[in-house]
Each structure stands twice: as structure tokens, then as C-alpha cells.
C-alpha atoms as a PDB file:
ATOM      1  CA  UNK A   1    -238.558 -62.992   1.633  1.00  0.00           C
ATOM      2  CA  UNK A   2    -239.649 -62.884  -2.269  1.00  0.00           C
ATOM      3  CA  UNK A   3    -242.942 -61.023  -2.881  1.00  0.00           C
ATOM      4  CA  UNK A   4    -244.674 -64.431  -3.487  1.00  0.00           C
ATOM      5  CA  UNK A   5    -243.583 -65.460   0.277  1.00  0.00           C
ATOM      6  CA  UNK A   6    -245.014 -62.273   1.342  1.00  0.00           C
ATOM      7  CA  UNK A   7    -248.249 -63.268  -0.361  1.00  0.00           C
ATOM      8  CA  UNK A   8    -248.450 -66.696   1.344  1.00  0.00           C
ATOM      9  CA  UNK A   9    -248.005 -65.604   4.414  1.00  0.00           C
ATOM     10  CA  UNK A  10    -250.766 -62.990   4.043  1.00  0.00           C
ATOM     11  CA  UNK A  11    -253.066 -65.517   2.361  1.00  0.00           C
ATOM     12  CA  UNK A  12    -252.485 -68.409   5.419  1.00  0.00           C
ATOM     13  CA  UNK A  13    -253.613 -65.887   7.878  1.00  0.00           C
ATOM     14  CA  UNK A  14    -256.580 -64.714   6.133  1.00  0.00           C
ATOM     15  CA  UNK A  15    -260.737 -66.366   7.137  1.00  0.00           C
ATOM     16  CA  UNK A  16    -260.860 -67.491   2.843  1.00  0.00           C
ATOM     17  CA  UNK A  17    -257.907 -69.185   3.267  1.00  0.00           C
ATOM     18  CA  UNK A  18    -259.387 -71.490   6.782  1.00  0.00           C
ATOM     19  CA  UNK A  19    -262.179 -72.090   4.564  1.00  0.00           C
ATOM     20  CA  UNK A  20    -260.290 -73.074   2.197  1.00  0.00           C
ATOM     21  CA  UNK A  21    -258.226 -75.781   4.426  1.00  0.00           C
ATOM     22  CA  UNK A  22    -262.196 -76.302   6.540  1.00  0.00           C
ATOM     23  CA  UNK A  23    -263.473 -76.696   2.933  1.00  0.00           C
ATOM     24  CA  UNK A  24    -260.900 -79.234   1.739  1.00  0.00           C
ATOM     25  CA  UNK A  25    -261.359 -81.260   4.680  1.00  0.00           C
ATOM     26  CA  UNK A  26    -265.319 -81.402   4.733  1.00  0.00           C
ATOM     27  CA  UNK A  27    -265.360 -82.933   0.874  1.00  0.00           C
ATOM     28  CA  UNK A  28    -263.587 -85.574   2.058  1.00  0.00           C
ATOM     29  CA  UNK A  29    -265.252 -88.513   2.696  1.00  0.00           C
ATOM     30  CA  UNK A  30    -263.726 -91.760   5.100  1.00  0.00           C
ATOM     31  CA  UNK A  31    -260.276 -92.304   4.698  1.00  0.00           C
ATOM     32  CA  UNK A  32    -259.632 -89.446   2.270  1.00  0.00           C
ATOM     33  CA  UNK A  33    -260.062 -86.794   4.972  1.00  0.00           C
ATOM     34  CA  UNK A  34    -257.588 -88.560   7.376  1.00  0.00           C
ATOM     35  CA  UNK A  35    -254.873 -88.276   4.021  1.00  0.00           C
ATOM     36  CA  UNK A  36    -255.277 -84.869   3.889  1.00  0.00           C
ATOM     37  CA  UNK A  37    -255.212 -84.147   7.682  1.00  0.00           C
ATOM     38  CA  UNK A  38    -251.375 -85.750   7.217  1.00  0.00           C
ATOM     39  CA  UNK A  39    -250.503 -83.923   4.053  1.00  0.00           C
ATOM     40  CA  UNK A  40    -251.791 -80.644   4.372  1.00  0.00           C
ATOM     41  CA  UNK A  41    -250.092 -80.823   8.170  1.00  0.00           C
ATOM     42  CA  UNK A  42    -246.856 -81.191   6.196  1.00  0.00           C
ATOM     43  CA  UNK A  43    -247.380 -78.137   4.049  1.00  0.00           C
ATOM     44  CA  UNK A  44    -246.320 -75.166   5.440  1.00  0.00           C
ATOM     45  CA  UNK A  45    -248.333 -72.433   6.301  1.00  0.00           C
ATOM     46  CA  UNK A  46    -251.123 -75.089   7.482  1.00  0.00           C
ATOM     47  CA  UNK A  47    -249.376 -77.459   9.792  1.00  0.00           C
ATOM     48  CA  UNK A  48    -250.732 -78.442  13.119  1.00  0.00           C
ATOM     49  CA  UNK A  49    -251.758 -75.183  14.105  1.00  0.00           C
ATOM     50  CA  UNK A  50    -254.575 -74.835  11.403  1.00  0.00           C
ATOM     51  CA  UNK A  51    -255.188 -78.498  10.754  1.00  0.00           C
ATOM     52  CA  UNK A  52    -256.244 -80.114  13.924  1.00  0.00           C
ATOM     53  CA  UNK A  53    -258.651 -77.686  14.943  1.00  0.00           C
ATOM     54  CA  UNK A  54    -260.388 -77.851  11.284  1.00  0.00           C
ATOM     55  CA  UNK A  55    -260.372 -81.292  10.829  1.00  0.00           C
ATOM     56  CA  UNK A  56    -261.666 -81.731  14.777  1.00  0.00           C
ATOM     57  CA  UNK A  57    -264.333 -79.258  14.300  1.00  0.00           C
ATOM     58  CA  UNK A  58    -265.696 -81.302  11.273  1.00  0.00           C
ATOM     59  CA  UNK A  59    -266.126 -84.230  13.407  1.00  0.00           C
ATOM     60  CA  UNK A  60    -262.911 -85.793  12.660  1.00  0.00           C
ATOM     61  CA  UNK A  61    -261.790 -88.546  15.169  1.00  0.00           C
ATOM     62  CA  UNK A  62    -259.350 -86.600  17.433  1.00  0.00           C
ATOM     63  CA  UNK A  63    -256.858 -89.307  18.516  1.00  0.00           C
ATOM     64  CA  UNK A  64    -256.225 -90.107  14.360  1.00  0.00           C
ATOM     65  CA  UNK A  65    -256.230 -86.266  13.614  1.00  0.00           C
ATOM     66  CA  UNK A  66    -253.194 -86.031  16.083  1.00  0.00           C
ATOM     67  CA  UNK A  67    -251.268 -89.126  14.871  1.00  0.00           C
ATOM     68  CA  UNK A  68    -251.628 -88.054  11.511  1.00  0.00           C
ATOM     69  CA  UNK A  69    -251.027 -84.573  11.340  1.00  0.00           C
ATOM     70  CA  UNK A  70    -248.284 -84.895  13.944  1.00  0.00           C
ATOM     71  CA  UNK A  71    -246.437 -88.004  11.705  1.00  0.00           C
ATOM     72  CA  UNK A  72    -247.416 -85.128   8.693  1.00  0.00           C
ATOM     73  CA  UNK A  73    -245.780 -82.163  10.140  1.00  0.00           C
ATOM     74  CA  UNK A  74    -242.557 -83.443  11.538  1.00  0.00           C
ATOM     75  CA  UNK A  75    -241.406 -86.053   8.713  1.00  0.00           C
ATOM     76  CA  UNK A  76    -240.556 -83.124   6.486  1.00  0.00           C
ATOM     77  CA  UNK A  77    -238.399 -81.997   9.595  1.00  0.00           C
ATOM     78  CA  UNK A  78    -235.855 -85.479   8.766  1.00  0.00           C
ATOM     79  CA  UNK A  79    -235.644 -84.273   5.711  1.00  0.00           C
ATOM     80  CA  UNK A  80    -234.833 -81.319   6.232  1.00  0.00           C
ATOM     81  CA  UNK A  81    -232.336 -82.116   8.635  1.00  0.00           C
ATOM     82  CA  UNK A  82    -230.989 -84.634   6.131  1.00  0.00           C
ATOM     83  CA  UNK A  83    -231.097 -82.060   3.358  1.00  0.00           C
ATOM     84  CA  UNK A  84    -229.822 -79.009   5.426  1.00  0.00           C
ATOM     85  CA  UNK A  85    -226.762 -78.485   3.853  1.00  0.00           C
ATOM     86  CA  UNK A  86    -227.839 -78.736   0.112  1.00  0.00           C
ATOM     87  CA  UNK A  87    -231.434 -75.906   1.411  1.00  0.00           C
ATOM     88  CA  UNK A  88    -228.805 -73.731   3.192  1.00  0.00           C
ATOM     89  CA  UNK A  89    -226.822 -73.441   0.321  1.00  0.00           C
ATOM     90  CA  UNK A  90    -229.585 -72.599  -1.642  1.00  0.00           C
ATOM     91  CA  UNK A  91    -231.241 -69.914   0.826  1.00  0.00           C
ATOM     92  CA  UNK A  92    -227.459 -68.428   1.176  1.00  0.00           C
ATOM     93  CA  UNK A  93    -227.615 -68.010  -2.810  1.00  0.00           C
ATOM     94  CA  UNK A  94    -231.377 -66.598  -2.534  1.00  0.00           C
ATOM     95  CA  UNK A  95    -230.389 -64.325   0.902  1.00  0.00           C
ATOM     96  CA  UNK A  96    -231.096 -60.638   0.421  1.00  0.00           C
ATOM     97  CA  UNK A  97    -229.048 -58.366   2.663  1.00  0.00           C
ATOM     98  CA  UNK A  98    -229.950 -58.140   6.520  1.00  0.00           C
ATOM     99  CA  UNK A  99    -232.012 -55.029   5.895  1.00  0.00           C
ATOM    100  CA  UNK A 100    -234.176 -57.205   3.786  1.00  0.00           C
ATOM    101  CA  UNK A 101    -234.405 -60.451   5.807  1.00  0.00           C
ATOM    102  CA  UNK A 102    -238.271 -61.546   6.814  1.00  0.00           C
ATOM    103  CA  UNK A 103    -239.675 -60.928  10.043  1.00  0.00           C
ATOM    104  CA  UNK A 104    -240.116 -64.410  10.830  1.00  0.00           C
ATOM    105  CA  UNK A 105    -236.425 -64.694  10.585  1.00  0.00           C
ATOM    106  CA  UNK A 106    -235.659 -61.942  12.976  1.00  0.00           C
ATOM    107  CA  UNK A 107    -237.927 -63.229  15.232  1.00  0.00           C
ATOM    108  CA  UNK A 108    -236.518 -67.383  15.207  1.00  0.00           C
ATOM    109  CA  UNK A 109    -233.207 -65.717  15.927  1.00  0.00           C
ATOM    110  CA  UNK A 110    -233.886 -63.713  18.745  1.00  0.00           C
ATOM    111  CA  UNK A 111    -235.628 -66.028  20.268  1.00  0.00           C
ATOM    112  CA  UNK A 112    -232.513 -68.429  19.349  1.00  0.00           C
ATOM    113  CA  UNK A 113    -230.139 -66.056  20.754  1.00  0.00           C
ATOM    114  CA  UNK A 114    -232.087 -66.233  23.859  1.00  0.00           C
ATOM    115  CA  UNK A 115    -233.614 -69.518  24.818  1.00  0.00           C
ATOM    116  CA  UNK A 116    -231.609 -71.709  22.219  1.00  0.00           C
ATOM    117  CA  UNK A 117    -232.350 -74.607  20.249  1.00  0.00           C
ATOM    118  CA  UNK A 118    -235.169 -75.523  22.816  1.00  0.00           C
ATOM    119  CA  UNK A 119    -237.062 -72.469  22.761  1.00  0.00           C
ATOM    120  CA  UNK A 120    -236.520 -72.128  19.230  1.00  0.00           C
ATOM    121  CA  UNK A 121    -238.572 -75.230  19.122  1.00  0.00           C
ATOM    122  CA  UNK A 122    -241.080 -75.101  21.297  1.00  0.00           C
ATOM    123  CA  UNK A 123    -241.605 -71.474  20.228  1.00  0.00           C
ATOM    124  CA  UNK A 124    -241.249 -73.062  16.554  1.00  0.00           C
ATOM    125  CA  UNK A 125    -244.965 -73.556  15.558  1.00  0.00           C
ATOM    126  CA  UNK A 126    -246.289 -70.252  16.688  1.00  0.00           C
ATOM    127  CA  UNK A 127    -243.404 -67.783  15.843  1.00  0.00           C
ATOM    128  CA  UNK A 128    -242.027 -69.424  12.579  1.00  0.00           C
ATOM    129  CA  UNK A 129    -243.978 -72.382  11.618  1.00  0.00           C
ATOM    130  CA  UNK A 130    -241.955 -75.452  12.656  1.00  0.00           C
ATOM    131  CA  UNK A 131    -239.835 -76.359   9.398  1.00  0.00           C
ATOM    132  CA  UNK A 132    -238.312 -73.125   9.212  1.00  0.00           C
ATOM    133  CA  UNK A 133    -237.699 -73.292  12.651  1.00  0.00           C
ATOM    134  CA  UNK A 134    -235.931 -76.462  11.719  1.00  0.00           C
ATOM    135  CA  UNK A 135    -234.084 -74.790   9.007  1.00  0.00           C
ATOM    136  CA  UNK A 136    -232.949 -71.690  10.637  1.00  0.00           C
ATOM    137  CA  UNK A 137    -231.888 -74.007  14.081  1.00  0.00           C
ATOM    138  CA  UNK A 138    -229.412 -75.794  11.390  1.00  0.00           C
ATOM    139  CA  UNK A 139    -228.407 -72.586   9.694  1.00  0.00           C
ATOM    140  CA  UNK A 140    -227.418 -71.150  13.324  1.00  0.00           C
ATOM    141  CA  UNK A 141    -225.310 -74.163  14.425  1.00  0.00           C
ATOM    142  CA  UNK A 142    -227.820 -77.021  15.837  1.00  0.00           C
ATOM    143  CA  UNK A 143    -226.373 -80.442  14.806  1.00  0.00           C
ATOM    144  CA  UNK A 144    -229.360 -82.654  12.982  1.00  0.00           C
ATOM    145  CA  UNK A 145    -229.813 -85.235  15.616  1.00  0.00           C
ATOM    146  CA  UNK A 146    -230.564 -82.204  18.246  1.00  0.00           C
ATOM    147  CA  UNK A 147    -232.654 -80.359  15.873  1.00  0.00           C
ATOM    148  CA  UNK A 148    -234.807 -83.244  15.135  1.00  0.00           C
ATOM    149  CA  UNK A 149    -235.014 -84.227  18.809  1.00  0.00           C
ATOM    150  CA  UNK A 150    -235.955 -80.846  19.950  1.00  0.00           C
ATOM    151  CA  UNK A 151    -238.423 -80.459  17.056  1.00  0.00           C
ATOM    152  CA  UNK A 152    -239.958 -83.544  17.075  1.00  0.00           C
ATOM    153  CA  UNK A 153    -240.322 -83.385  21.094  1.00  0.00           C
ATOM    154  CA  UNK A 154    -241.954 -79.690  20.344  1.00  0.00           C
ATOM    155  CA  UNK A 155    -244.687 -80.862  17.833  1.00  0.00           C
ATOM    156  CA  UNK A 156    -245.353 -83.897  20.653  1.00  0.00           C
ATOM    157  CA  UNK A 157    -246.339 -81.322  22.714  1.00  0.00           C
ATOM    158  CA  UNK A 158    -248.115 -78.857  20.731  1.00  0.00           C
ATOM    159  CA  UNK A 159    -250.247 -82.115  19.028  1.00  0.00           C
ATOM    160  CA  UNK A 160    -251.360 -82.810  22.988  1.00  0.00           C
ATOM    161  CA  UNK A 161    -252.229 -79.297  23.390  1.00  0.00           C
ATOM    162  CA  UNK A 162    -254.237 -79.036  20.032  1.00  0.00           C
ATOM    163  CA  UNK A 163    -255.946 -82.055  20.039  1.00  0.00           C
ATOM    164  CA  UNK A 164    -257.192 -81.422  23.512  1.00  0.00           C
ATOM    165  CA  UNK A 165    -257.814 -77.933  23.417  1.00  0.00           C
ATOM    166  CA  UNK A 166    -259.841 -78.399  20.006  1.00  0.00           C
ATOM    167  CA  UNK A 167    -262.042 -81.551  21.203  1.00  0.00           C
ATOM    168  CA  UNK A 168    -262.704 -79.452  24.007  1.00  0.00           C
ATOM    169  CA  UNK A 169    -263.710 -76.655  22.226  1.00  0.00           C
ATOM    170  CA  UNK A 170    -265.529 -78.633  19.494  1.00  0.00           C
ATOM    171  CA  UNK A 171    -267.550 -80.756  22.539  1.00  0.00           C
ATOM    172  CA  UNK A 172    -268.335 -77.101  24.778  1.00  0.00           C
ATOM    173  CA  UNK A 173    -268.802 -75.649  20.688  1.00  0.00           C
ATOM    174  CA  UNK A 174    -271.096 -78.351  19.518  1.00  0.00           C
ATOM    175  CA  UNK A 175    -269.466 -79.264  16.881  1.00  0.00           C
ATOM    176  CA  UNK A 176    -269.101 -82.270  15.368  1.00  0.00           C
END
């Protein structure tokens, strides 16, 4: 991973960089907030994990949080898998030697090697962040129409989890 993947991935785990997503969210007036919910769930680094609980926290109607930020997060998956050839071909030219591979990588592959394409998704959102999940499933053999399947059926589920677990919170929390 370059130094300025390094960075991102220090920065998306960081409180400033909640705020940041919380602060986005709470300028947003109407509409405007429910656009965001959907694009920053495609970015990644924010996805589903970060967005529904923010944008449910700020009062945010639940059942629209989870359409959009689930429709957000997994149509950059189709392209990927549509794409997967021309982005593995450019990761193979990027690739630093297996001493030097992320540990995000390691980790999608060994769970890979152990629970397959279905783990790797369902595992996906926590352990990789779902569209390199995606890519990594297509670099290791998955054929598109499984990969999208198995991803899409993965961010399904976590979208029920999060949106329940979150208006939950948010009701026992106050918030909102």
C-alpha cells in the first residue's frame, strides 16, 4: 500500500475524521443529506459502516438511510466487477513484492483461503471494506456474477444490522 493509502486508512479510523463525515451530514439540510448518505456510502473508507450510524444519529429517517447508503455502497461493486480486469491490471503494475503487501490484503486472503468467496463477503465490510473485498474476490478467481451476488447479499445484511442496531441505539441514546 503507497504511503498515501497508509494515511487514509489512519485518517478513516481517527474521532476528526467521524466528525468530519457527522459534520458533513448535519449541514445538510432536506434532500441534500439523503445525497450524501448515498455518496459518501460509496466512498471508501466511509461506507455503511460509518455512514448509517452518523446519518441515524442526526435524526436521519432510518428506512431511507439504509436504501440509500446500501444502493451507494454496492453500485461501485458492478463496476468493479465490470471493470475487474482493466483495475487488476493496474494493481498488478502498482503490486509491491509480498513482503510489502497491506495488511488488509493478508487478511481478505486468509479469510478467502478459508471460508471462500462467502466469508470473504460477509467478512467484507469489517475486515477490508467491501470494494476491495470485491476486488481481491476477482483477483483470487471469483467469476463477476458470484462476486456481485455474494457482495451484494453481504451489504443486504450488514444494512439490516446497521440500520437496526443504530435506531436502536439512537432511540435508547436519545438521539435524534
Amino acid at each position: 500500500m503507497t504511503d498515501l493509502g497508509l494515511i487514509a486508512v489512519h485518517v478513516a479510523h481517527t474521532p476528526a475524521f467521524v466528525g468530519g463525515v457527522e459534520g458533513l451530514l448535519a449541514e445538510a439540510d432536506g434532500p441534500l443529506g439523503y445525497v450524501l448518505v448515498f455518496v459518501l456510502a460509496a466512498i471508501p473508507w466511509f461506507e455503511i459502516l460509518l455512514v448509517i450510524p452518523v446519518a441515524i444519529a442526526l435524526g436521519m429517517n432510518p428506512v431511507a438511510v439504509g436504501l440509500l447508503a446500501f444502493l451507494g455502497n454496492a453500485l461501485p461493486i458492478y463496476g468493479i466487477v465490470a471493470f475487474h480486469r482493466r483495475i487488476t491490471a493496474w494493481l498488478d503494475r502498482r503490486r509491491m513484492s509480498a513482503d510489502e503487501q497491506s495488511s488488509r490484503t493478508e487478511r481478505a486472503r486468509r479469510i478467502w483461503d478459508r471460508y471462500g468467496l462467502p466469508g470473504l463477503a460477509l467478512a467484507g465490510p469489517i475486515a477490508t471494506g467491501i470494494h476491495l473485498a470485491a476486488v481481491i474476490a476477482l483477483a483470487l478467481g471469483g467469476s463477476g456474477r458470484r462476486v456481485s451476488a455474494w457482495m451484494t447479499v453481504s451489504l443486504a445484511l450488514w444494512t439490516v444490522v446497521l440500520v437496526a442496531a443504530s435506531a436502536m441505539g439512537a432511540s435508547l441514546l436519545g438521539f435524534g
